[in-house]
N, C-alpha and C. Protein backbone atom coordinates (compact mmCIF):
# COMPACT_ATOMS: atom_id res chain seq x y z
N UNK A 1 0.42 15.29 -4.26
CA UNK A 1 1.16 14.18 -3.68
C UNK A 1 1.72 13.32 -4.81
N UNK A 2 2.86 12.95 -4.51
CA UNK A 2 3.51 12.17 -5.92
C UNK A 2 4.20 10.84 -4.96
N UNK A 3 3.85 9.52 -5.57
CA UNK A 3 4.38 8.31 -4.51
C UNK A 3 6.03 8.13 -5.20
N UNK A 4 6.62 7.38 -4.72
CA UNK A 4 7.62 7.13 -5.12
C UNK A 4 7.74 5.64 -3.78
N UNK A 5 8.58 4.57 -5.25
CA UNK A 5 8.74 3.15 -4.87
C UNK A 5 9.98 2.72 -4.02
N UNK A 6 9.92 2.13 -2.85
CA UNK A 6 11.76 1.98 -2.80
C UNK A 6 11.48 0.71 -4.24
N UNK A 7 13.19 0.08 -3.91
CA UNK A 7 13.89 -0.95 -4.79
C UNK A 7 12.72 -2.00 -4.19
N UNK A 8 12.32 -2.54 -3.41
CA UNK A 8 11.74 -3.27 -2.74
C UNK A 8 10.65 -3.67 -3.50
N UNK A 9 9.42 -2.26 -3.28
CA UNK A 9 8.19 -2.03 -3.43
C UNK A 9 8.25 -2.50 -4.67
N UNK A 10 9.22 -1.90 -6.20
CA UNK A 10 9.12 -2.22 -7.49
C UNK A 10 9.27 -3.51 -7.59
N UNK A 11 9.79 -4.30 -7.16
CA UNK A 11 9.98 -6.02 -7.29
C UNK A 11 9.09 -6.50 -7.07
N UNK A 12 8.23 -5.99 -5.52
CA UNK A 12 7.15 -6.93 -5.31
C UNK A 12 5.91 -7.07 -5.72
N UNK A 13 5.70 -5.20 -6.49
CA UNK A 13 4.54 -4.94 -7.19
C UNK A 13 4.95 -5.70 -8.16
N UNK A 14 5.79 -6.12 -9.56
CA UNK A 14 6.10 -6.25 -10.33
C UNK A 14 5.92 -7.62 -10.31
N UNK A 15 6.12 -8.39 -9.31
CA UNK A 15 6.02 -9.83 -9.07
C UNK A 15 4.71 -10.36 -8.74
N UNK A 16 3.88 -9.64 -8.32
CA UNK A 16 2.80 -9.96 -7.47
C UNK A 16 1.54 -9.41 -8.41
N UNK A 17 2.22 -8.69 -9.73
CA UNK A 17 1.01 -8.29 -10.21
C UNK A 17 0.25 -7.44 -10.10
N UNK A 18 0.65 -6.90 -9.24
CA UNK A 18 -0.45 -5.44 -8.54
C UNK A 18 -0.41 -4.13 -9.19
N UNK A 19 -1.18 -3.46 -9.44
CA UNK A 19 -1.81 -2.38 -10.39
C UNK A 19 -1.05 -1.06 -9.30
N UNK A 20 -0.46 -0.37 -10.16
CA UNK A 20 0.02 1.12 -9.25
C UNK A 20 -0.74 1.65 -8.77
N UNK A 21 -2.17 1.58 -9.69
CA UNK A 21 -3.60 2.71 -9.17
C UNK A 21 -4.30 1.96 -8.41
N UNK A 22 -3.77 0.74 -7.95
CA UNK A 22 -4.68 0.17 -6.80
C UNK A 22 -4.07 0.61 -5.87
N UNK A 23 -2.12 0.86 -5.64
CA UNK A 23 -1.76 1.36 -4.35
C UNK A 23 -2.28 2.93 -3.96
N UNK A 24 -1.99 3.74 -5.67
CA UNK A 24 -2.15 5.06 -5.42
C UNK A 24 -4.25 4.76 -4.68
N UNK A 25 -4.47 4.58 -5.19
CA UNK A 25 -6.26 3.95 -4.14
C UNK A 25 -6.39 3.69 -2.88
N UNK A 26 -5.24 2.88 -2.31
CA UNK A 26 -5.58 2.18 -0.91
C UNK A 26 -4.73 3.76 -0.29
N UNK A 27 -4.00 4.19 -0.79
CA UNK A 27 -3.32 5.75 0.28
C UNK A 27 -4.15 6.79 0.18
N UNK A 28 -4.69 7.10 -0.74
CA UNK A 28 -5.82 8.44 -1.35
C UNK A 28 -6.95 7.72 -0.19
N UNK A 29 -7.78 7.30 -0.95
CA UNK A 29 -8.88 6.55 0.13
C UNK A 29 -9.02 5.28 0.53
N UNK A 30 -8.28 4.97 1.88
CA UNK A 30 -7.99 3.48 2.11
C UNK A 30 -9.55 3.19 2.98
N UNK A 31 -9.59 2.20 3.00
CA UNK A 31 -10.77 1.75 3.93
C UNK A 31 -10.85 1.51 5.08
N UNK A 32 -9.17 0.99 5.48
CA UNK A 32 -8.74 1.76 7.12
C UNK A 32 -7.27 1.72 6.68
N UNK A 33 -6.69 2.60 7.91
CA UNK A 33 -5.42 2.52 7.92
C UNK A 33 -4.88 2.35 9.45
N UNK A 34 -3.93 2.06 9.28
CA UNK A 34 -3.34 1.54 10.82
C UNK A 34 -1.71 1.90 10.96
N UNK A 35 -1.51 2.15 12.28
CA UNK A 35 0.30 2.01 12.72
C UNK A 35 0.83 1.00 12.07
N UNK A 36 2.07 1.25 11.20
CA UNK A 36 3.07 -0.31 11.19
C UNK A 36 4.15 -0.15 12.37
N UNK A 37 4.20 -1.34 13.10
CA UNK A 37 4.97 -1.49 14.39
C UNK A 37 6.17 -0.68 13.85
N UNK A 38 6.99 -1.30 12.58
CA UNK A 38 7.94 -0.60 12.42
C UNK A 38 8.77 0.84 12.45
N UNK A 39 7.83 1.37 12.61
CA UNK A 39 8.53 2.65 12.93
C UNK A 39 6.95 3.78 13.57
N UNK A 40 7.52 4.70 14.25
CA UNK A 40 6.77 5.68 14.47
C UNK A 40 6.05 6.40 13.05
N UNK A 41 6.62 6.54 12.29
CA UNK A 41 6.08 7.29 11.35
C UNK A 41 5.71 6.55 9.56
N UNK A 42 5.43 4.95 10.10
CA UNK A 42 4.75 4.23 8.73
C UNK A 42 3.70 3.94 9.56
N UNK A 43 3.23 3.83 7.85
CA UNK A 43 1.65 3.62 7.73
C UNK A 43 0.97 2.43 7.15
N UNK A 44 0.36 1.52 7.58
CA UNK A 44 -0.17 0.65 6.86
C UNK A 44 -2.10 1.07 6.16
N UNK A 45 -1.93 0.96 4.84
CA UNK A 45 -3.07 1.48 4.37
C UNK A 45 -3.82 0.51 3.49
N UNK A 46 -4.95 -0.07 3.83
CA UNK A 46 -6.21 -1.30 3.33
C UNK A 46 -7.25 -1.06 2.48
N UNK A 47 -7.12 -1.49 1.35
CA UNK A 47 -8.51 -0.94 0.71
C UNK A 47 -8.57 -2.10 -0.47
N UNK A 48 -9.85 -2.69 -0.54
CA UNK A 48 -10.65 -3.60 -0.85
C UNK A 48 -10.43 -3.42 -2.30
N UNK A 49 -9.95 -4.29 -3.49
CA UNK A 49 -10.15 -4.28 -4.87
C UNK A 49 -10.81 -4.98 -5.72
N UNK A 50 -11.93 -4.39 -6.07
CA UNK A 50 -12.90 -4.98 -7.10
C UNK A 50 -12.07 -6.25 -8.21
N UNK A 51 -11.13 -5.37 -8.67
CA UNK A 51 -10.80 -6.37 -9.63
C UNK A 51 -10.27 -7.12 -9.55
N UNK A 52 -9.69 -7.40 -7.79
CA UNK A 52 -8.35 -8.39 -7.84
C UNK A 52 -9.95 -9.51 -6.63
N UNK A 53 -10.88 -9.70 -7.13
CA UNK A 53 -11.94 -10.29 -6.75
C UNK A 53 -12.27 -10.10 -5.53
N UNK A 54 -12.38 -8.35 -5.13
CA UNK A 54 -12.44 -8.27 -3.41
C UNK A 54 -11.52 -8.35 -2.62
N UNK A 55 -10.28 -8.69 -2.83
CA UNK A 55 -9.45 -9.02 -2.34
C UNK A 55 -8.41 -7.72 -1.53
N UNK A 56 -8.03 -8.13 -0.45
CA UNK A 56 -7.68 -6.24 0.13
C UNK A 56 -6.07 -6.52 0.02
N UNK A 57 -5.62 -5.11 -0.07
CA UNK A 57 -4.50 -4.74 -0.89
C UNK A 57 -3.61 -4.10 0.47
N UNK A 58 -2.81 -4.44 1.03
CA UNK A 58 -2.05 -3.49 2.20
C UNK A 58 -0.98 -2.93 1.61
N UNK A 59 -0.61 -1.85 1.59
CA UNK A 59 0.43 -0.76 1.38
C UNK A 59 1.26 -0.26 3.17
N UNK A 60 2.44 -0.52 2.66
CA UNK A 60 3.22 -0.12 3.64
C UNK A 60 3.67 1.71 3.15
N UNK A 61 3.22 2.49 4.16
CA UNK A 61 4.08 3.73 3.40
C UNK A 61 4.39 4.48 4.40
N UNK A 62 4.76 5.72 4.15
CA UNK A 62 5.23 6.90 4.73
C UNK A 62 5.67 8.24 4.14
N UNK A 63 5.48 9.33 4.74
CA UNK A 63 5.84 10.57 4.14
C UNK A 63 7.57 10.57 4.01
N UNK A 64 7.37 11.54 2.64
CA UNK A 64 9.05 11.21 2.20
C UNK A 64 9.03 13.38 2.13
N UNK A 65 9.08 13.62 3.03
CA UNK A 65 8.58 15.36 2.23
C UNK A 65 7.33 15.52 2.30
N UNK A 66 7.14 15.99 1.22
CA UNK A 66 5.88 16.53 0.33
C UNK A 66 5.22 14.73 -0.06
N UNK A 67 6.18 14.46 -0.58
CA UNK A 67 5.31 13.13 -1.21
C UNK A 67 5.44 11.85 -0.04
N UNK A 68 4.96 10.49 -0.79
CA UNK A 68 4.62 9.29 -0.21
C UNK A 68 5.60 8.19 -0.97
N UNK A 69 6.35 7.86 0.11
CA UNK A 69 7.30 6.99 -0.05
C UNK A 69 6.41 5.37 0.02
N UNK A 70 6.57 4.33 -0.83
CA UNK A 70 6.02 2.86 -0.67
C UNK A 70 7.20 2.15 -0.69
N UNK A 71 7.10 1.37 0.57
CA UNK A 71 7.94 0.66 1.14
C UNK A 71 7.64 -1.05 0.68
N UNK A 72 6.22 -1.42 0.92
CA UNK A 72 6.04 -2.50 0.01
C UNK A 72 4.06 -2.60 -0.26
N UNK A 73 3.91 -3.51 -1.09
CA UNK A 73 2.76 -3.89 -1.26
C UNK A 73 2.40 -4.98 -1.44
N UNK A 74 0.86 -5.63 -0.83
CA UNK A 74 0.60 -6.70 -1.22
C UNK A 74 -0.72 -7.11 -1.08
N UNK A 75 -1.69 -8.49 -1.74
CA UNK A 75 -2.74 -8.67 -1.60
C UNK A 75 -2.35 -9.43 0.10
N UNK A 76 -3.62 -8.94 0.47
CA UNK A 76 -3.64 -9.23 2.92
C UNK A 76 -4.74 -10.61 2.71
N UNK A 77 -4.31 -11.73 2.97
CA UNK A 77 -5.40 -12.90 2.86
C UNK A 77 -5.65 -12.52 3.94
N UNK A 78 -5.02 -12.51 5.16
CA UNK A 78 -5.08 -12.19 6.16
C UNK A 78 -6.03 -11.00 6.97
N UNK A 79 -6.45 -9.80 6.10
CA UNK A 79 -6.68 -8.51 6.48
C UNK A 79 -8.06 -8.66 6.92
N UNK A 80 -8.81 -8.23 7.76
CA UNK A 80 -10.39 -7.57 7.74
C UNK A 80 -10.63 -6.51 8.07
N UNK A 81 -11.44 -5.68 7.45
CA UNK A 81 -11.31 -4.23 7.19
C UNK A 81 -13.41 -4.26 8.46
């Protein structure tokens, strides 16, 4: 599996600070994952990061092919897993 960023995803990781291998983490083994309303076929994927002090990480994605398209990312104040 190989991810690939839209234009989006790179700004907001880039802005927000967030580690690539925390997204490639929350899609490999998320701690849950859920429907995004937005479409039939995205994925919202949650997984808890030690280093960002526990703090859970939501990934918006979807299959692009073979690989995993990221649509956006971010720390979920909001989330409970």
């Amino acid at each position: 599996m190989t991810l690939s960023l839209t234009a989006h995803a790179r700004l907001t990781i880039q802005e927000r600070g967030l580690a690539l291998e925390w997204i490639e983490r929350a899609i490999e083994i998320p701690d849950r994952i859920e429907a995004d309303p937005s479409g039939p076929d995205v994925w919202r994927s949650f997984k808890i990061i030690p280093e960002a002090g526990n703090r859970i990480i939501r990934v918006v994605h979807r299959r692009d092919g073979a690989d995993i398209l990221v649509i956006t990312a971010f720390l979920d104040r909001g989330a409970k897993l």
